[in-house]
C-alpha atoms as a PDB file:
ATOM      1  CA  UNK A   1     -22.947  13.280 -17.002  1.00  0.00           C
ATOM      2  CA  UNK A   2     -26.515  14.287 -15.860  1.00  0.00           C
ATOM      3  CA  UNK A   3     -27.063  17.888 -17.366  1.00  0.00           C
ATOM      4  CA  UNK A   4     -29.862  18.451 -14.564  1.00  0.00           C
ATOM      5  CA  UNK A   5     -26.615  17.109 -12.217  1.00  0.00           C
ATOM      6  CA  UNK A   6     -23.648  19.280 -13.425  1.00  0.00           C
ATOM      7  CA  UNK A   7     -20.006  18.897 -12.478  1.00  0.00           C
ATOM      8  CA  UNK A   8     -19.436  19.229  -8.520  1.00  0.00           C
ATOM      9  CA  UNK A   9     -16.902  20.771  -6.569  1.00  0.00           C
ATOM     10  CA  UNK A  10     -15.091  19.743  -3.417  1.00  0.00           C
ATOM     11  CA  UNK A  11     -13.035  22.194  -1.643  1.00  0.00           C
ATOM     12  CA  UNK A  12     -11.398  20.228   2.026  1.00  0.00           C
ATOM     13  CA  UNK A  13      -8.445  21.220   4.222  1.00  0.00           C
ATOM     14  CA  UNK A  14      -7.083  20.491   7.457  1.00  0.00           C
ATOM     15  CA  UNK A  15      -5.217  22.736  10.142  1.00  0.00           C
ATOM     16  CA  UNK A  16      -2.131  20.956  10.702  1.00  0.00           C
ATOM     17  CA  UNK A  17      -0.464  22.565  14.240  1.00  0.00           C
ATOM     18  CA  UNK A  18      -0.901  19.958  16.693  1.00  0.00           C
ATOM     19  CA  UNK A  19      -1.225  17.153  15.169  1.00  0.00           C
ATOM     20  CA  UNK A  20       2.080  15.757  14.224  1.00  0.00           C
ATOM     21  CA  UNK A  21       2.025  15.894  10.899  1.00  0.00           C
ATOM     22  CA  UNK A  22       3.255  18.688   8.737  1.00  0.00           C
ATOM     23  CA  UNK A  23       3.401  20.064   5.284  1.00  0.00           C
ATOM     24  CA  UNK A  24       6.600  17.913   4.138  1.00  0.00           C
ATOM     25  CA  UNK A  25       5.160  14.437   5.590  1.00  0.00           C
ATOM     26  CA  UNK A  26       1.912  15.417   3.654  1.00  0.00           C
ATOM     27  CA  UNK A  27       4.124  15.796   0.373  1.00  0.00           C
ATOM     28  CA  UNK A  28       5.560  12.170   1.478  1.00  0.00           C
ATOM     29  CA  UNK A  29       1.928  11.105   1.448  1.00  0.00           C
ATOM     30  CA  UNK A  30       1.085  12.209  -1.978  1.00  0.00           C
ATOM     31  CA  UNK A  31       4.682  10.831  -3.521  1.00  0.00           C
ATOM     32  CA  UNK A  32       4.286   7.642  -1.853  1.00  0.00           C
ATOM     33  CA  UNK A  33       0.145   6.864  -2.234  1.00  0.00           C
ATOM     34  CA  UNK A  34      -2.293   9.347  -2.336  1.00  0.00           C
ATOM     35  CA  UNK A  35      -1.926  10.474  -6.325  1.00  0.00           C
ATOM     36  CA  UNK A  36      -1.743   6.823  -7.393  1.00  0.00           C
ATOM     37  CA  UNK A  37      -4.923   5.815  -5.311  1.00  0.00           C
ATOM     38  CA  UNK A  38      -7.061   8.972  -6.404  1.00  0.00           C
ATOM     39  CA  UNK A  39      -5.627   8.566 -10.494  1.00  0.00           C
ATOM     40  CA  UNK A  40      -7.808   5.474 -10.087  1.00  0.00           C
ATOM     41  CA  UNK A  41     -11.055   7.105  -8.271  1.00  0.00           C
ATOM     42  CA  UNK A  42     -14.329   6.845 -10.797  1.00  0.00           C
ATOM     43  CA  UNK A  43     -16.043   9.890 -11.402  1.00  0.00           C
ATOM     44  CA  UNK A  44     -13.308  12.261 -10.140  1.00  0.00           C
ATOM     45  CA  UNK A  45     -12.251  14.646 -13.124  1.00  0.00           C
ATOM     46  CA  UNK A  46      -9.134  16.894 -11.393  1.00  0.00           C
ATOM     47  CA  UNK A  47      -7.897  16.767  -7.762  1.00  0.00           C
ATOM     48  CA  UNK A  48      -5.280  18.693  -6.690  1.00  0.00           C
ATOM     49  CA  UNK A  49      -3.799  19.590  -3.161  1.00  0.00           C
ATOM     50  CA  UNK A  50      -3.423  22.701  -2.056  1.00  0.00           C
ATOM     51  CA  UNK A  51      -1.016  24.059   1.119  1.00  0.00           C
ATOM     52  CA  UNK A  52      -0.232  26.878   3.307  1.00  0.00           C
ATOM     53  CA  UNK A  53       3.073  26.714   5.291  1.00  0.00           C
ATOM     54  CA  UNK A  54       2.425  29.762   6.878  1.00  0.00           C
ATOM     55  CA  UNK A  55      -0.714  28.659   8.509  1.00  0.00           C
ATOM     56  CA  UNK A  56       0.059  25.091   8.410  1.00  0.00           C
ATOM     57  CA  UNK A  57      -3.044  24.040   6.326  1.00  0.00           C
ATOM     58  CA  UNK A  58      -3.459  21.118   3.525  1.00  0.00           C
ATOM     59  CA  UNK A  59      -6.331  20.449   1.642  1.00  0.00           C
ATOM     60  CA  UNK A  60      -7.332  19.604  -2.084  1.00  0.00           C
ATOM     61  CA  UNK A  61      -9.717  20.730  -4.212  1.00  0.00           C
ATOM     62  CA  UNK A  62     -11.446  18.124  -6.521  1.00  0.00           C
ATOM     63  CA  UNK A  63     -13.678  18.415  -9.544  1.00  0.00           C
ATOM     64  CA  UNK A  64     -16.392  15.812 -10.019  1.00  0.00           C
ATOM     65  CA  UNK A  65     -18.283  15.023 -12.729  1.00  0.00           C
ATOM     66  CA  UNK A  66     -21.441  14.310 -10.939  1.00  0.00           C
ATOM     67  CA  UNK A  67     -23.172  14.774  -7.785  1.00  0.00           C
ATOM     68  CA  UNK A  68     -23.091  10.433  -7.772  1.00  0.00           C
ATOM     69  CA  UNK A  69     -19.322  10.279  -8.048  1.00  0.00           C
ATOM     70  CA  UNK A  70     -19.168  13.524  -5.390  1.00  0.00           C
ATOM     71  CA  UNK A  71     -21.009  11.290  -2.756  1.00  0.00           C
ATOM     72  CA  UNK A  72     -19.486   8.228  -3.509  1.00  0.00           C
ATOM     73  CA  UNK A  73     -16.956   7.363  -0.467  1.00  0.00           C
ATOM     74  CA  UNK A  74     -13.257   7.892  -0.736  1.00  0.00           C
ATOM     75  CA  UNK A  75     -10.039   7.273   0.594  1.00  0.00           C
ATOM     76  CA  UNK A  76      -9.817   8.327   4.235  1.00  0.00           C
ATOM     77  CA  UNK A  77      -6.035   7.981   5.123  1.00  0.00           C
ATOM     78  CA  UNK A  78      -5.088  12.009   4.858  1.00  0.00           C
ATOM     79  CA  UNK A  79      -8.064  11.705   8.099  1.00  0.00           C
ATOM     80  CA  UNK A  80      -5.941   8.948   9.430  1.00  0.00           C
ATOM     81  CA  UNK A  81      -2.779  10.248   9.051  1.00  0.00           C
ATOM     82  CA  UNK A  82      -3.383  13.618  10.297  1.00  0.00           C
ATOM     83  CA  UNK A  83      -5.756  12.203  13.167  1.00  0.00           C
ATOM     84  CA  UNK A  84      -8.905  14.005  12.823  1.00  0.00           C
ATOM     85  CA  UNK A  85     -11.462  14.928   9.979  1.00  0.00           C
ATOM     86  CA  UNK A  86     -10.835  17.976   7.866  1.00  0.00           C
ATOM     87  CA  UNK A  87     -11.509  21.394   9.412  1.00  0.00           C
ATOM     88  CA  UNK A  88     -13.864  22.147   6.565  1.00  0.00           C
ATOM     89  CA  UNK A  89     -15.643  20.398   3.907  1.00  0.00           C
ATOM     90  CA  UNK A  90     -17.653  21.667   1.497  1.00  0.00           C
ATOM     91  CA  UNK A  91     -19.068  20.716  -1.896  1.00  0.00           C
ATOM     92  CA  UNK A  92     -20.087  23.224  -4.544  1.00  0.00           C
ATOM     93  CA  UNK A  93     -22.692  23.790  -7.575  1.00  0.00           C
ATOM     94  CA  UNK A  94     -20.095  24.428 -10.889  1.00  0.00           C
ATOM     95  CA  UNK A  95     -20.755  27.569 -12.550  1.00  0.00           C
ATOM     96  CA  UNK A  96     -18.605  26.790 -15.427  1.00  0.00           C
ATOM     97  CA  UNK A  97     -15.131  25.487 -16.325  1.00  0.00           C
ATOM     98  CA  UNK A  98     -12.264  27.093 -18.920  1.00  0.00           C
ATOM     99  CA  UNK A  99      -9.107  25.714 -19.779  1.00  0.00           C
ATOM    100  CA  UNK A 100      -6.575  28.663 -20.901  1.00  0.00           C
ATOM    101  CA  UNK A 101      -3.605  28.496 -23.145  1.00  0.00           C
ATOM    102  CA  UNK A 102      -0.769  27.060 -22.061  1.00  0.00           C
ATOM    103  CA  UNK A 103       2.496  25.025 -22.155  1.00  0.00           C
ATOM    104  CA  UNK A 104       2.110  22.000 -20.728  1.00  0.00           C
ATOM    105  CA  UNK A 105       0.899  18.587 -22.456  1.00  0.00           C
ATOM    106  CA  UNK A 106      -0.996  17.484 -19.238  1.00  0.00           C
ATOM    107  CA  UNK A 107      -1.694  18.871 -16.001  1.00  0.00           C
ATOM    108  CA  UNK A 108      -1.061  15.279 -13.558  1.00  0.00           C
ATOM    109  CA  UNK A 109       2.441  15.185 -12.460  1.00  0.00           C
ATOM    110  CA  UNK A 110       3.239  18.417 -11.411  1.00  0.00           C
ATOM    111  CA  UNK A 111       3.355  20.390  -8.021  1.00  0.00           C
ATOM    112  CA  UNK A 112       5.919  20.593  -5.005  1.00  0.00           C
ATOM    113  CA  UNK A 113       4.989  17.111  -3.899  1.00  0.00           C
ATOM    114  CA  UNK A 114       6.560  15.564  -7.081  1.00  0.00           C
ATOM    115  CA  UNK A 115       9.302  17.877  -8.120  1.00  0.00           C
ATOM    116  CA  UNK A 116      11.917  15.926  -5.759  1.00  0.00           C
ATOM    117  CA  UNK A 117      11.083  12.724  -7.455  1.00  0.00           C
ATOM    118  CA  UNK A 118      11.746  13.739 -10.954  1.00  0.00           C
ATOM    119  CA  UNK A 119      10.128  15.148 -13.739  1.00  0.00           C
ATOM    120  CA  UNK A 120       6.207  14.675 -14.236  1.00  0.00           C
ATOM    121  CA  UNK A 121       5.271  11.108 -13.544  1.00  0.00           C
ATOM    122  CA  UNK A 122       2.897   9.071 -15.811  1.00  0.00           C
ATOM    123  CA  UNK A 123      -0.475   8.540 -15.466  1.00  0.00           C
ATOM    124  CA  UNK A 124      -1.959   5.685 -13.344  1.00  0.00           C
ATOM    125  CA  UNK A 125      -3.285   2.857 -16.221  1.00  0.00           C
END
């Protein structure tokens, strides 16, 4: 990492009424592609997805560990699948990180998208 660089943050949802797609078929997306193909993205230190079913909005948040690997291009089928670009995209200077105590032995695996499939799933190779 570039100290003159510093870690980069993403923050992107969309507003899901009207366009088909809703917070379950998102989940589908993750379980069936989305965390495999972004467990292999360069550069990309944490992503995770964030929802509101009240407001019917999805996005992710993602943690980069340059401004290079920020810009680089990524996967576009959320855009696809939902049928337009995000509602808002923004990327972020990182004031600094913390990890707290806690219980579990690694962070990927978890979240509503995965609990239905089983217990915390592997990391990609």
């Amino acid at each position: 990492m570039n100290d003159a660089d510093g870690l980069k943050a993403t923050v992107v949802w969309w507003e899901l009424a009207g366009t088909g797609r809703t917070i379950g078929s998102m989940r589908e997306f993750l379980r069936e592609e989305a965390v495999d193909r972004f467990a292999a993205v360069e550069g990309l230190r944490l992503k995770f997805w964030i929802s509101d079913l009240a407001t019917e909005r999805w996005g992710a948040v993602l943690l980069w560990e340059s401004a290079e690997a920020a810009a680089r291009p990524l996967p576009a089928r959320a855009a696809e699948l939902i049928g337009r670009p995000p509602a808002q995209w923004t990327l972020f200077d990182v004031e600094a990180t913390v990890e707290g105590v806690h219980a579990l032995p690694r962070l990927a695996g978890y979240g509503l998208a995965l609990e239905p499939a089983g217990p915390p799933r592997s990391p990609a190779p």
